[in-house]
PDB file of N, CA and C in Angstrom:
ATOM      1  N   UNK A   1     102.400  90.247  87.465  1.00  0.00           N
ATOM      2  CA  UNK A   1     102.184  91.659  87.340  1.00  0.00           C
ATOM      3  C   UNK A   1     103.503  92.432  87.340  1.00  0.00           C
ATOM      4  N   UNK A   2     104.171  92.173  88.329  1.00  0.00           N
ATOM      5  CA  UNK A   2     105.710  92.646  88.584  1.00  0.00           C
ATOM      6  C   UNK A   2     106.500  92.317  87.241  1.00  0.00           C
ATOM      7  N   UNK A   3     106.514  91.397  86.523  1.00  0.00           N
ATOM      8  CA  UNK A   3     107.313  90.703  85.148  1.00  0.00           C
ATOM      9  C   UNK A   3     106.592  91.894  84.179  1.00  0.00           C
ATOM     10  N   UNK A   4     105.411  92.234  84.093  1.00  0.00           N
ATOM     11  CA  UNK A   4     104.419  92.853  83.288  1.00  0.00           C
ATOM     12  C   UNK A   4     105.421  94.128  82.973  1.00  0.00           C
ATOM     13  N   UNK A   5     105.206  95.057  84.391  1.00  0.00           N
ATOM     14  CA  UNK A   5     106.198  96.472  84.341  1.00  0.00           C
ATOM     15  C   UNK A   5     107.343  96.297  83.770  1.00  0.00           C
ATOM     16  N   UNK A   6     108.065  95.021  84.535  1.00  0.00           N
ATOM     17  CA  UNK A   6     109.483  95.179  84.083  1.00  0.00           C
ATOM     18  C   UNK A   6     109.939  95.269  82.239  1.00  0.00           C
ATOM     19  N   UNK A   7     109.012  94.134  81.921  1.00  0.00           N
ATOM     20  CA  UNK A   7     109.074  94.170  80.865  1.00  0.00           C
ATOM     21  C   UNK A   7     108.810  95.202  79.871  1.00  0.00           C
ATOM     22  N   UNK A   8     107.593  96.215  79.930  1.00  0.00           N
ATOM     23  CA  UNK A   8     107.189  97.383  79.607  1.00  0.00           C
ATOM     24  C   UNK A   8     108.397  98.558  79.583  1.00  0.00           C
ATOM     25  N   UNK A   9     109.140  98.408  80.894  1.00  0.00           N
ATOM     26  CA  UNK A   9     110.356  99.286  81.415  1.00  0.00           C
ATOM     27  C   UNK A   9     111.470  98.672  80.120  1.00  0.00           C
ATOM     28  N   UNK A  10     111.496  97.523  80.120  1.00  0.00           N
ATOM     29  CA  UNK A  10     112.395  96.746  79.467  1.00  0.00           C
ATOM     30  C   UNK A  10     112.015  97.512  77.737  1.00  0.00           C
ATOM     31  N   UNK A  11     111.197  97.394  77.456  1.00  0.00           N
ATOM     32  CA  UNK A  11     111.013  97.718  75.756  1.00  0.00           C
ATOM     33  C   UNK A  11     110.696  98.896  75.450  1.00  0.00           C
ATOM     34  N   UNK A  12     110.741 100.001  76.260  1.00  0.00           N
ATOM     35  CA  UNK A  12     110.747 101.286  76.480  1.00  0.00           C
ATOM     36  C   UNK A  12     112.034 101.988  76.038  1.00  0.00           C
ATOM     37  N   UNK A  13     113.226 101.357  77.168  1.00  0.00           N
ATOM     38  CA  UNK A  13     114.094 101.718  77.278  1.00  0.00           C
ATOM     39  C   UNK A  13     114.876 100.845  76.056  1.00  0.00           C
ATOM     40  N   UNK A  14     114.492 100.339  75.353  1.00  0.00           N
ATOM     41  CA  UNK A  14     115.452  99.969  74.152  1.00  0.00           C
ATOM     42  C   UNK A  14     114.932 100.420  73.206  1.00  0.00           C
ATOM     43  N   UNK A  15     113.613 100.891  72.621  1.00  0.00           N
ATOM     44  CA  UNK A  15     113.192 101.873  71.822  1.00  0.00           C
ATOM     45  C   UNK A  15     113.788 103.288  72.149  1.00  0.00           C
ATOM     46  N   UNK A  16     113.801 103.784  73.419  1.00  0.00           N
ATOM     47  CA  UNK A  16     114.476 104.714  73.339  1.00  0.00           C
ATOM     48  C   UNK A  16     115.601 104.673  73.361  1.00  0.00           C
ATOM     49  N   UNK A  17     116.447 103.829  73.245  1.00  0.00           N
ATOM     50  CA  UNK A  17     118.274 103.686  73.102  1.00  0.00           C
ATOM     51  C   UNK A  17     118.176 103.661  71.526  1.00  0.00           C
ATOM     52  N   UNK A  18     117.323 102.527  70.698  1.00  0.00           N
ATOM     53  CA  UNK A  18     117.484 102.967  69.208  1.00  0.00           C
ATOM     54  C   UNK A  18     116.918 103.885  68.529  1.00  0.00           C
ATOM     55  N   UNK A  19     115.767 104.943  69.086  1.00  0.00           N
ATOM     56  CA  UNK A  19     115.656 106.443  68.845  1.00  0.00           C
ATOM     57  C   UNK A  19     116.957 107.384  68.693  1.00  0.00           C
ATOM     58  N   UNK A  20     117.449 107.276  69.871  1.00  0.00           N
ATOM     59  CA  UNK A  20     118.516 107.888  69.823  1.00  0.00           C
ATOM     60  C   UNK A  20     119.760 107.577  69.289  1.00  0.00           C
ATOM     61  N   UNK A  21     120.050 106.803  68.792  1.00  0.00           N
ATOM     62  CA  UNK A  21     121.137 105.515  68.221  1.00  0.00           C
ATOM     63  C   UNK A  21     120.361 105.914  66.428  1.00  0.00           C
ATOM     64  N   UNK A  22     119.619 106.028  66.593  1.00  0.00           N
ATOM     65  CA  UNK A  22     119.312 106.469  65.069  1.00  0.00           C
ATOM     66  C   UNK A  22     119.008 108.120  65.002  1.00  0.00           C
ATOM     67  N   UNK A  23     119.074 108.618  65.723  1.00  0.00           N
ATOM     68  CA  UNK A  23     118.881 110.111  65.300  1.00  0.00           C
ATOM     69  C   UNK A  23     120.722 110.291  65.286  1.00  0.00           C
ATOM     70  N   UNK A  24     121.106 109.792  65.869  1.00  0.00           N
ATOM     71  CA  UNK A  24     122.820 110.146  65.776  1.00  0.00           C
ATOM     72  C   UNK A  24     123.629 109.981  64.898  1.00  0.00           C
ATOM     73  N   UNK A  25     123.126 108.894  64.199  1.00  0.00           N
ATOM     74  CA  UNK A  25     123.842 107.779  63.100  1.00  0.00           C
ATOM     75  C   UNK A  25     124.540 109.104  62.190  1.00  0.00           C
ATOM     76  N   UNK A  26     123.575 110.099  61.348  1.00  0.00           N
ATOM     77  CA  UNK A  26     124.221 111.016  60.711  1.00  0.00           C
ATOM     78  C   UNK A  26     125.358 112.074  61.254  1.00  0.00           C
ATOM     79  N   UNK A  27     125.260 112.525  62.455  1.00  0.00           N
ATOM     80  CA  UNK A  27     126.632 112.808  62.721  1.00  0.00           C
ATOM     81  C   UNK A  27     127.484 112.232  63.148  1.00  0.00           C
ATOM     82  N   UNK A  28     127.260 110.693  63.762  1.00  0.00           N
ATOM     83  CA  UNK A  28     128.561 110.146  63.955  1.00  0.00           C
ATOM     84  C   UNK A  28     129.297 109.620  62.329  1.00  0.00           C
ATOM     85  N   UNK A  29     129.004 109.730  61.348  1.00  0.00           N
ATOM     86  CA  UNK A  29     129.030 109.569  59.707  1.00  0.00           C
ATOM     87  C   UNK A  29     129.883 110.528  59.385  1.00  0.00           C
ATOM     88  N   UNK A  30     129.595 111.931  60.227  1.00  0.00           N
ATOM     89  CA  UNK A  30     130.253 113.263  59.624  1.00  0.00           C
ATOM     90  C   UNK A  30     131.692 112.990  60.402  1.00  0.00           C
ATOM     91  N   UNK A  31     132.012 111.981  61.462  1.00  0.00           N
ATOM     92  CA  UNK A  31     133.204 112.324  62.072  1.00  0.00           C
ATOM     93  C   UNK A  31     134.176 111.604  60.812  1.00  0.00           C
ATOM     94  N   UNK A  32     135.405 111.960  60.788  1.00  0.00           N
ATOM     95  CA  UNK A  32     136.898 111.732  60.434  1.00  0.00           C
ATOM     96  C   UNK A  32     137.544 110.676  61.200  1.00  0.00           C
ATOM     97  N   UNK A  33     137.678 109.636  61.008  1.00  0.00           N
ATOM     98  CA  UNK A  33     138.325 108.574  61.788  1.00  0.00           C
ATOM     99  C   UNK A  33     140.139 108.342  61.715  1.00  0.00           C
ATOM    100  N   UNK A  34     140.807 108.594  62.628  1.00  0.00           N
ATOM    101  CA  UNK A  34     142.380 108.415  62.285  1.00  0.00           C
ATOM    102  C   UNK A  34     142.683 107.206  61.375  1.00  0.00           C
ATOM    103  N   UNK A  35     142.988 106.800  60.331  1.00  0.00           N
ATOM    104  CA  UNK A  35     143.792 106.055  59.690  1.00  0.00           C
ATOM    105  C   UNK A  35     144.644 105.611  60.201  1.00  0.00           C
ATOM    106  N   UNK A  36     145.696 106.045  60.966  1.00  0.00           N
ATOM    107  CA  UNK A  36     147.043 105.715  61.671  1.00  0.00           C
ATOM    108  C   UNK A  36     146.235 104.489  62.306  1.00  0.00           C
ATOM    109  N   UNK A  37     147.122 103.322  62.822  1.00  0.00           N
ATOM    110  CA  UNK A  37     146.739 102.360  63.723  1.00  0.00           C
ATOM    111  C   UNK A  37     147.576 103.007  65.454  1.00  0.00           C
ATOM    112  N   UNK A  38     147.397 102.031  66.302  1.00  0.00           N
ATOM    113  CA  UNK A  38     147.104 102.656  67.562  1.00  0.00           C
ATOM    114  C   UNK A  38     149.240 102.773  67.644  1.00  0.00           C
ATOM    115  N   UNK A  39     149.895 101.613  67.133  1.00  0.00           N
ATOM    116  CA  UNK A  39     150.946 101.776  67.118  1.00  0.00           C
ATOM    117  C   UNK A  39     151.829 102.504  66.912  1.00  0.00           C
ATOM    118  N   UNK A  40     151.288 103.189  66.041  1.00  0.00           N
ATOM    119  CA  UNK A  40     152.360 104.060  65.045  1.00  0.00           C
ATOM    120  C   UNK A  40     151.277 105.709  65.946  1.00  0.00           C
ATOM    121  N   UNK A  41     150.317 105.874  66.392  1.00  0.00           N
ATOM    122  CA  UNK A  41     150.009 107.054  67.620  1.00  0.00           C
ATOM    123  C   UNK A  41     150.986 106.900  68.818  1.00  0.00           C
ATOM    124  N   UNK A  42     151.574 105.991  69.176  1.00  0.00           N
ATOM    125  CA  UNK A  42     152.484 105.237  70.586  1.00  0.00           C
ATOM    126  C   UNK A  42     153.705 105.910  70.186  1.00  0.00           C
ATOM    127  N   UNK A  43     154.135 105.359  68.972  1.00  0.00           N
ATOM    128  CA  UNK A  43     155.793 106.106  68.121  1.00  0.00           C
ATOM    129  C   UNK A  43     155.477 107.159  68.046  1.00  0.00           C
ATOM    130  N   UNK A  44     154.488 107.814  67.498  1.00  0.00           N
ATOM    131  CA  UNK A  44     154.992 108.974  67.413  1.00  0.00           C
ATOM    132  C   UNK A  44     155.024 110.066  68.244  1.00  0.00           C
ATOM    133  N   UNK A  45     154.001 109.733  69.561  1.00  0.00           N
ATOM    134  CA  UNK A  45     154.266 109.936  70.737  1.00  0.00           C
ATOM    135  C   UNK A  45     155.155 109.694  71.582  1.00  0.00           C
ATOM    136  N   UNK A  46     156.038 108.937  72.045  1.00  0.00           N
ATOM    137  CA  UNK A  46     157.489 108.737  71.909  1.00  0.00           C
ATOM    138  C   UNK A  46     158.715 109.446  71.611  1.00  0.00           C
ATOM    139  N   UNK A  47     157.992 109.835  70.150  1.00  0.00           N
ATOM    140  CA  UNK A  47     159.337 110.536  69.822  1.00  0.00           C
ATOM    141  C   UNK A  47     159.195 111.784  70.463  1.00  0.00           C
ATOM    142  N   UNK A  48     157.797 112.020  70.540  1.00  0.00           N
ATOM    143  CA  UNK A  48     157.646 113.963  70.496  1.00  0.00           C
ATOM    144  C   UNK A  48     158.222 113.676  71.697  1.00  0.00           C
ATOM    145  N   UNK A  49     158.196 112.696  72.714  1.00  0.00           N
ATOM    146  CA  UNK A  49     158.401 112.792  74.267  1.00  0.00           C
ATOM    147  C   UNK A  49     159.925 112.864  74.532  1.00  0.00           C
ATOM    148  N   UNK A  50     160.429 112.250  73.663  1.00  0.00           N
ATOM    149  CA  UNK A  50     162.156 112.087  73.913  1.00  0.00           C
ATOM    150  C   UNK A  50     163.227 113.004  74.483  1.00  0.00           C
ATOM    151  N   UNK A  51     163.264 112.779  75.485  1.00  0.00           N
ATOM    152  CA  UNK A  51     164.105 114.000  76.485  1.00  0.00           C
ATOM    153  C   UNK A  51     165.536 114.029  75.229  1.00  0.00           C
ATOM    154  N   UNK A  52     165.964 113.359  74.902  1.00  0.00           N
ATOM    155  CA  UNK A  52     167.643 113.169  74.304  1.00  0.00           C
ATOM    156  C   UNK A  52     166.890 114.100  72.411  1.00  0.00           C
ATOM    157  N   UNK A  53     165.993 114.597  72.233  1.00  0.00           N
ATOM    158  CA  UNK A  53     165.925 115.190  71.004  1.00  0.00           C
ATOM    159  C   UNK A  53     166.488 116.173  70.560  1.00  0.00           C
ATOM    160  N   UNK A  54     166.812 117.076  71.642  1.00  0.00           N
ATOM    161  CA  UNK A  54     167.882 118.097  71.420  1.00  0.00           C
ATOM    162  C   UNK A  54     169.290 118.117  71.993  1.00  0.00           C
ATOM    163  N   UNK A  55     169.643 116.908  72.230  1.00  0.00           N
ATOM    164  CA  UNK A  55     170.962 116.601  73.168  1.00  0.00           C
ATOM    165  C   UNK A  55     171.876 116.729  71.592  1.00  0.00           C
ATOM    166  N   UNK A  56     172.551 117.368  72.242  1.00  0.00           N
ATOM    167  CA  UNK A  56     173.455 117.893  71.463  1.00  0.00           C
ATOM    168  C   UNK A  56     175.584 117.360  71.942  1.00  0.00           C
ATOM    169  N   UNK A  57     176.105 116.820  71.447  1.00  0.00           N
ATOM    170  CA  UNK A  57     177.303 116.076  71.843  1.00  0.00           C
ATOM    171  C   UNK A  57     178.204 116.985  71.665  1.00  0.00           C
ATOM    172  N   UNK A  58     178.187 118.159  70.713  1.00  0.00           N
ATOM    173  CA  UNK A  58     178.878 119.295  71.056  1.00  0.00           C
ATOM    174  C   UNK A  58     179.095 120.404  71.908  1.00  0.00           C
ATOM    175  N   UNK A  59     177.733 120.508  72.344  1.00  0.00           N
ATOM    176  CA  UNK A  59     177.168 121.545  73.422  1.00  0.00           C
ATOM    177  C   UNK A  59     178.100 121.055  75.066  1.00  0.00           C
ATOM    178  N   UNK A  60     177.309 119.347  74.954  1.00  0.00           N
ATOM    179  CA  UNK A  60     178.005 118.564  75.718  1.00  0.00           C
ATOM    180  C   UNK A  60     179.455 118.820  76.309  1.00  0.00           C
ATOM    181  N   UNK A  61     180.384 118.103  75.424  1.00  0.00           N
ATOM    182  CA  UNK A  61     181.745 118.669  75.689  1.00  0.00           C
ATOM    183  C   UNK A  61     182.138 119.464  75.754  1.00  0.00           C
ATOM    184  N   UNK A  62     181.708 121.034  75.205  1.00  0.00           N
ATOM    185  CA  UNK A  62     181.650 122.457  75.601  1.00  0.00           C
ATOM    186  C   UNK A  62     181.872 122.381  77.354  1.00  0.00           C
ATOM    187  N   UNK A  63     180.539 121.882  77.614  1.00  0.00           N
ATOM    188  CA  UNK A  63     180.733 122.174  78.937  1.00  0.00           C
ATOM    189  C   UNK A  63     181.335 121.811  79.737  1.00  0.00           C
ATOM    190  N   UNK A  64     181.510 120.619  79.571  1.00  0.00           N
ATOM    191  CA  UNK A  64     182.581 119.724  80.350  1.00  0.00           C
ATOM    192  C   UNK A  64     183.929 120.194  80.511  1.00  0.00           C
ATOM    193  N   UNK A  65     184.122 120.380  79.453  1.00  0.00           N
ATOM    194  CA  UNK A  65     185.747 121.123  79.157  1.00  0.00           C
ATOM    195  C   UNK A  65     185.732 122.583  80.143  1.00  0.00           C
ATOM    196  N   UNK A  66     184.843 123.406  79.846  1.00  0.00           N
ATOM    197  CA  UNK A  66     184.285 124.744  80.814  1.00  0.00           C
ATOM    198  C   UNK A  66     184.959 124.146  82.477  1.00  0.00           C
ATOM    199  N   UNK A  67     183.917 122.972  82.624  1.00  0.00           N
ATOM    200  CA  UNK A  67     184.119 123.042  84.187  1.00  0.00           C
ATOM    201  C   UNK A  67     185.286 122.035  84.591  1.00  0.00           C
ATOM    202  N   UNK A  68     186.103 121.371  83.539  1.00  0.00           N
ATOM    203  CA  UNK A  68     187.373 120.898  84.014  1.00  0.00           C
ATOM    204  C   UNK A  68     188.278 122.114  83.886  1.00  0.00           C
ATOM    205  N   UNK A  69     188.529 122.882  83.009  1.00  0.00           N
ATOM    206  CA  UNK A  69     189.303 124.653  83.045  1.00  0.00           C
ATOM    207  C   UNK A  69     188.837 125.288  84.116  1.00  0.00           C
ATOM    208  N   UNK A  70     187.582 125.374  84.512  1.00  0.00           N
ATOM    209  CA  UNK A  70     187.660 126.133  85.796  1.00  0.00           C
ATOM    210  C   UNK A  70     188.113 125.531  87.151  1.00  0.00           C
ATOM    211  N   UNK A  71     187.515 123.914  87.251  1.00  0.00           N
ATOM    212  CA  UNK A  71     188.697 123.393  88.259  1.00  0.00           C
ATOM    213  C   UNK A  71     190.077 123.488  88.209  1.00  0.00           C
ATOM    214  N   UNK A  72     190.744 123.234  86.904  1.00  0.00           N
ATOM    215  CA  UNK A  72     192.021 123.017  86.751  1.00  0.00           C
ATOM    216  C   UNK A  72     192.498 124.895  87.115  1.00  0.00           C
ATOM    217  N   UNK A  73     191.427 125.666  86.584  1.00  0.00           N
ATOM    218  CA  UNK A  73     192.182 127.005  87.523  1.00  0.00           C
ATOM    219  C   UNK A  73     191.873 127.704  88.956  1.00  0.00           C
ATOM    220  N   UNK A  74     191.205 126.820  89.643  1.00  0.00           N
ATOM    221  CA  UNK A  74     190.889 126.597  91.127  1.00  0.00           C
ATOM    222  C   UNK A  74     191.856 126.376  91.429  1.00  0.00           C
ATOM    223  N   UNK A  75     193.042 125.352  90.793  1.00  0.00           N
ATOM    224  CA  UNK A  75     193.654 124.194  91.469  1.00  0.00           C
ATOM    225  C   UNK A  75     194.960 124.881  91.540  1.00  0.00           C
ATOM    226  N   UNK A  76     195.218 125.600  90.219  1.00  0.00           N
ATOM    227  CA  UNK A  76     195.905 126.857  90.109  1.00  0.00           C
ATOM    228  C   UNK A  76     196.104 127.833  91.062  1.00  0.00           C
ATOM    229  N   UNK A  77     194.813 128.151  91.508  1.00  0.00           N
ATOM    230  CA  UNK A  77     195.191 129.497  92.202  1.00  0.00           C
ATOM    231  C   UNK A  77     195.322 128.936  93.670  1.00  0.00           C
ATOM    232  N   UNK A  78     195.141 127.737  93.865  1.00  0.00           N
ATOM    233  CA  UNK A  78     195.445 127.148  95.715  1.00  0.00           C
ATOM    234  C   UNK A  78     196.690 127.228  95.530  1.00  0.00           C
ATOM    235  N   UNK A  79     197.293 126.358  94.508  1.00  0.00           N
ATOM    236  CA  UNK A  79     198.770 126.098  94.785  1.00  0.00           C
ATOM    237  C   UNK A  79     199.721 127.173  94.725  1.00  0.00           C
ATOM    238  N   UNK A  80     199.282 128.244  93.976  1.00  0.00           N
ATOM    239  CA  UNK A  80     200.134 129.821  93.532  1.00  0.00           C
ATOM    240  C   UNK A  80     199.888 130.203  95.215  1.00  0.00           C
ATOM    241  N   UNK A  81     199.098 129.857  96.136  1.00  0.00           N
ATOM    242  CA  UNK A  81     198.944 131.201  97.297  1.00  0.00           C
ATOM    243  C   UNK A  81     199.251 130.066  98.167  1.00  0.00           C
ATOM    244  N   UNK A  82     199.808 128.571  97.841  1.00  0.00           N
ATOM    245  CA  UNK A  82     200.586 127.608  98.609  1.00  0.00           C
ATOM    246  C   UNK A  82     202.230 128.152  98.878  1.00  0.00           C
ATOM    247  N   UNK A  83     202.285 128.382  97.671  1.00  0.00           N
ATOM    248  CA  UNK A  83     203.257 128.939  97.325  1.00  0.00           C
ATOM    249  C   UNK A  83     204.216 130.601  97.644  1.00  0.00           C
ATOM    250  N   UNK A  84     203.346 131.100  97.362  1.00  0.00           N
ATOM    251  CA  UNK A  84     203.170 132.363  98.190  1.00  0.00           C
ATOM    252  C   UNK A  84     203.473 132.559  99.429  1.00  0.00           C
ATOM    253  N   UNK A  85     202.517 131.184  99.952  1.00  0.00           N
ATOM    254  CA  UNK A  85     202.758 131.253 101.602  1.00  0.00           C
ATOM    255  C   UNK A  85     204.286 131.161 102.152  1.00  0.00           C
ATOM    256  N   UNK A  86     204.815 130.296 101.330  1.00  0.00           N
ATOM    257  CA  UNK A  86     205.854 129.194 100.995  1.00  0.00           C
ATOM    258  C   UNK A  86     207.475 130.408 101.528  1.00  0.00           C
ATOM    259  N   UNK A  87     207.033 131.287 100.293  1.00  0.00           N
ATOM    260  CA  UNK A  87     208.023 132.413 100.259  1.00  0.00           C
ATOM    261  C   UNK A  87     208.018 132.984 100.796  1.00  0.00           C
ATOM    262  N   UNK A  88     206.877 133.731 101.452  1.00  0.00           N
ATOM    263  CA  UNK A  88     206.736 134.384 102.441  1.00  0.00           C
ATOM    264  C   UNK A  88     207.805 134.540 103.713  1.00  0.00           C
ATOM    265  N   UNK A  89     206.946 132.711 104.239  1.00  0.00           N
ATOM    266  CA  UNK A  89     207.916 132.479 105.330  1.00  0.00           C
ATOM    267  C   UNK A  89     209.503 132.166 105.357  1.00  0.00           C
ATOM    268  N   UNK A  90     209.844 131.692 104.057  1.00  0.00           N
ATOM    269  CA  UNK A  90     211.241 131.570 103.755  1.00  0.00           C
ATOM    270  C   UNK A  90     211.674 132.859 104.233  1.00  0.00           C
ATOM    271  N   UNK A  91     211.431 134.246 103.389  1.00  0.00           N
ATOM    272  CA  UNK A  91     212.001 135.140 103.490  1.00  0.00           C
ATOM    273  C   UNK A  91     212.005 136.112 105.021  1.00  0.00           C
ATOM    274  N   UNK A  92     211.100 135.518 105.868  1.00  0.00           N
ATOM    275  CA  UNK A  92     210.640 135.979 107.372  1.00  0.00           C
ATOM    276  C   UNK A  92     211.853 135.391 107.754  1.00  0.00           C
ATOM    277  N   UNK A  93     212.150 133.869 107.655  1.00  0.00           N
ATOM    278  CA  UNK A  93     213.352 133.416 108.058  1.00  0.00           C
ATOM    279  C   UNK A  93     214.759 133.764 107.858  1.00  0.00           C
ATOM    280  N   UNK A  94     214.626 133.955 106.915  1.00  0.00           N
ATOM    281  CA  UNK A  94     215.677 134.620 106.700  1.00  0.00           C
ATOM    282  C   UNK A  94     216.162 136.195 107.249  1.00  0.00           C
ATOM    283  N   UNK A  95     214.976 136.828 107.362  1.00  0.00           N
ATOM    284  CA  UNK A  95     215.419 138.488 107.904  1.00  0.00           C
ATOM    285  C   UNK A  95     215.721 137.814 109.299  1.00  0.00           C
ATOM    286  N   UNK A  96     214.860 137.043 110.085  1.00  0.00           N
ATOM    287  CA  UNK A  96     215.190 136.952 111.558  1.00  0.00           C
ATOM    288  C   UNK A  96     216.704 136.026 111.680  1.00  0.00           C
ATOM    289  N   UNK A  97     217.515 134.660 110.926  1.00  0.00           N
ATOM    290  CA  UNK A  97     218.545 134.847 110.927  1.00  0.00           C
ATOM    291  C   UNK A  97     219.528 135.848 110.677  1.00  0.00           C
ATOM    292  N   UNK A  98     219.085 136.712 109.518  1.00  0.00           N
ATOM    293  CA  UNK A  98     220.172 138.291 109.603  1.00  0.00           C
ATOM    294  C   UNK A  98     220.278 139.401 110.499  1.00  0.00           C
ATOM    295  N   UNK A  99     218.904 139.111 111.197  1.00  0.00           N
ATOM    296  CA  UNK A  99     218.716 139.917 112.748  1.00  0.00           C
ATOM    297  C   UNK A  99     219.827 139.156 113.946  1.00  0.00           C
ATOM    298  N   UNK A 100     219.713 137.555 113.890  1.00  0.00           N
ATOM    299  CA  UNK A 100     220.321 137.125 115.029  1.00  0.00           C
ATOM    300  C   UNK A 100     221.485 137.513 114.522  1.00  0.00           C
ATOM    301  N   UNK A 101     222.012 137.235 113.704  1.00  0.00           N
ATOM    302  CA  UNK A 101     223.796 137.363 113.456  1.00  0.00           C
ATOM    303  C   UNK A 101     223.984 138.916 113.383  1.00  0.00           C
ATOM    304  N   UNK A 102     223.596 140.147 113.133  1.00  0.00           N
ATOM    305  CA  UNK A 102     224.018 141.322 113.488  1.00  0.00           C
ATOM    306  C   UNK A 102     223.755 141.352 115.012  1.00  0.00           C
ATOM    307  N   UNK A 103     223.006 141.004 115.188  1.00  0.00           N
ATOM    308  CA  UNK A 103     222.689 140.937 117.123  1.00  0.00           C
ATOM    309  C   UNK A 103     224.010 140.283 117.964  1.00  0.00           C
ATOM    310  N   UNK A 104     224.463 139.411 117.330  1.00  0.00           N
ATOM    311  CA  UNK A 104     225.455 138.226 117.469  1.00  0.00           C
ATOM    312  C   UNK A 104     226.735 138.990 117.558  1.00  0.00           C
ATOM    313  N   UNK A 105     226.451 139.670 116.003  1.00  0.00           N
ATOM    314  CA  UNK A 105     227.968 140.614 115.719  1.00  0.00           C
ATOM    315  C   UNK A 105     228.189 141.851 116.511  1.00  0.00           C
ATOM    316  N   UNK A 106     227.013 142.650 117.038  1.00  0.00           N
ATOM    317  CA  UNK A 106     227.094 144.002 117.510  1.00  0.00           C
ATOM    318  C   UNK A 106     227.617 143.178 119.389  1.00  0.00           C
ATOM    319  N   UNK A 107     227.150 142.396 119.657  1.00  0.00           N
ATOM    320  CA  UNK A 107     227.504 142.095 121.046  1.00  0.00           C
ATOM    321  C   UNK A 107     229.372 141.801 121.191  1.00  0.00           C
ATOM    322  N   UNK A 108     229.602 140.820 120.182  1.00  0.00           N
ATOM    323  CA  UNK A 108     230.970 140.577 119.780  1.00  0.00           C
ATOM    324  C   UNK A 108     232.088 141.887 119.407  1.00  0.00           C
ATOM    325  N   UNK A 109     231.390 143.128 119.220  1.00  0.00           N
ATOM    326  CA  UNK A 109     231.799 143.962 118.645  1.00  0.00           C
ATOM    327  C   UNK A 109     231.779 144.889 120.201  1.00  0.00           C
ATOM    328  N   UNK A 110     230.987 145.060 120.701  1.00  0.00           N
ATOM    329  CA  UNK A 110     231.213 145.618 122.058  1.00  0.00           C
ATOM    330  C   UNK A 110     232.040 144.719 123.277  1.00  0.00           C
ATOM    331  N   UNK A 111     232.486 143.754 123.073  1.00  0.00           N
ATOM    332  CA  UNK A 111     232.850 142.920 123.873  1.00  0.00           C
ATOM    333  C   UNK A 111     234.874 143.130 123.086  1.00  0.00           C
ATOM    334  N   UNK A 112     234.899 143.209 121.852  1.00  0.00           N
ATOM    335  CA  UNK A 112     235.781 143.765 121.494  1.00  0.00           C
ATOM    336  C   UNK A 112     236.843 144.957 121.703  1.00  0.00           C
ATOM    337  N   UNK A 113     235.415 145.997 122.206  1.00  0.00           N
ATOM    338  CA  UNK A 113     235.647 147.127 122.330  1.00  0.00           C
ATOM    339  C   UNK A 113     236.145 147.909 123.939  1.00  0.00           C
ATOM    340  N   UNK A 114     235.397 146.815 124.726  1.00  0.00           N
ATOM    341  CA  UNK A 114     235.647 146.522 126.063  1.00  0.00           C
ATOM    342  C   UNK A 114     236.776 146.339 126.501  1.00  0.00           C
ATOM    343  N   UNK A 115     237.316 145.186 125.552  1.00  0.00           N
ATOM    344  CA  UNK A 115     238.551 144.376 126.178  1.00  0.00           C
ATOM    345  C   UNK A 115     239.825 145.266 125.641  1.00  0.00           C
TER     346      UNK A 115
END
């Protein structure tokens, strides 16, 4: 009895799979099928994906050059205010030796004046 249903269930449900499998047939007819094979959908997907498609080797060295000129005038302006510093203190040294020796001379000069 149980085999009876199943079977009933069984030829039911495949009449109704080719009901519907045949009412469809005409629009799956109307679809357009790609020609391309699956390979050449992979390439050409690929390409559209290609990060390097607009890499440009001029743009490139543009920039590079940009940010070695702006280091190279970083490097510039340390050593100009190295330099700077440089003179600075030279010339500090120098006023305070021309301070000691008039200091030197005005004492020598009253000690002159003394005697």
């Amino acid at each position: 009895m149980v085999y009876l249903a199943f079977s009933i269930i069984l030829l039911t449900s495949f009449f109704g799979m080719f009901f519907i499998f045949y009412r469809k047939i005409p629009l799956m007819l109307t679809f357009e099928f790609p020609k391309k094979s699956a390979i050449l959908k992979i390439k050409h997907k690929i390409k559209e994906l290609n990060p390097l498609k607009d890499f440009s080797l001029e743009i490139f060295l543009q920039k590079w050059i940009a940010r070695i000129r702006i280091f190279s005038l970083k490097v510039d302006n340390l050593t100009f205010n190295w330099l700077k510093k440089l003179r600075e203190r030279q010339i500090l040294k120098e006023k305070l030796l021309k301070k000691k020796e008039k200091s030197e001379d005005y004492w020598e000069k009253i000690k002159k004046e003394i005697k």
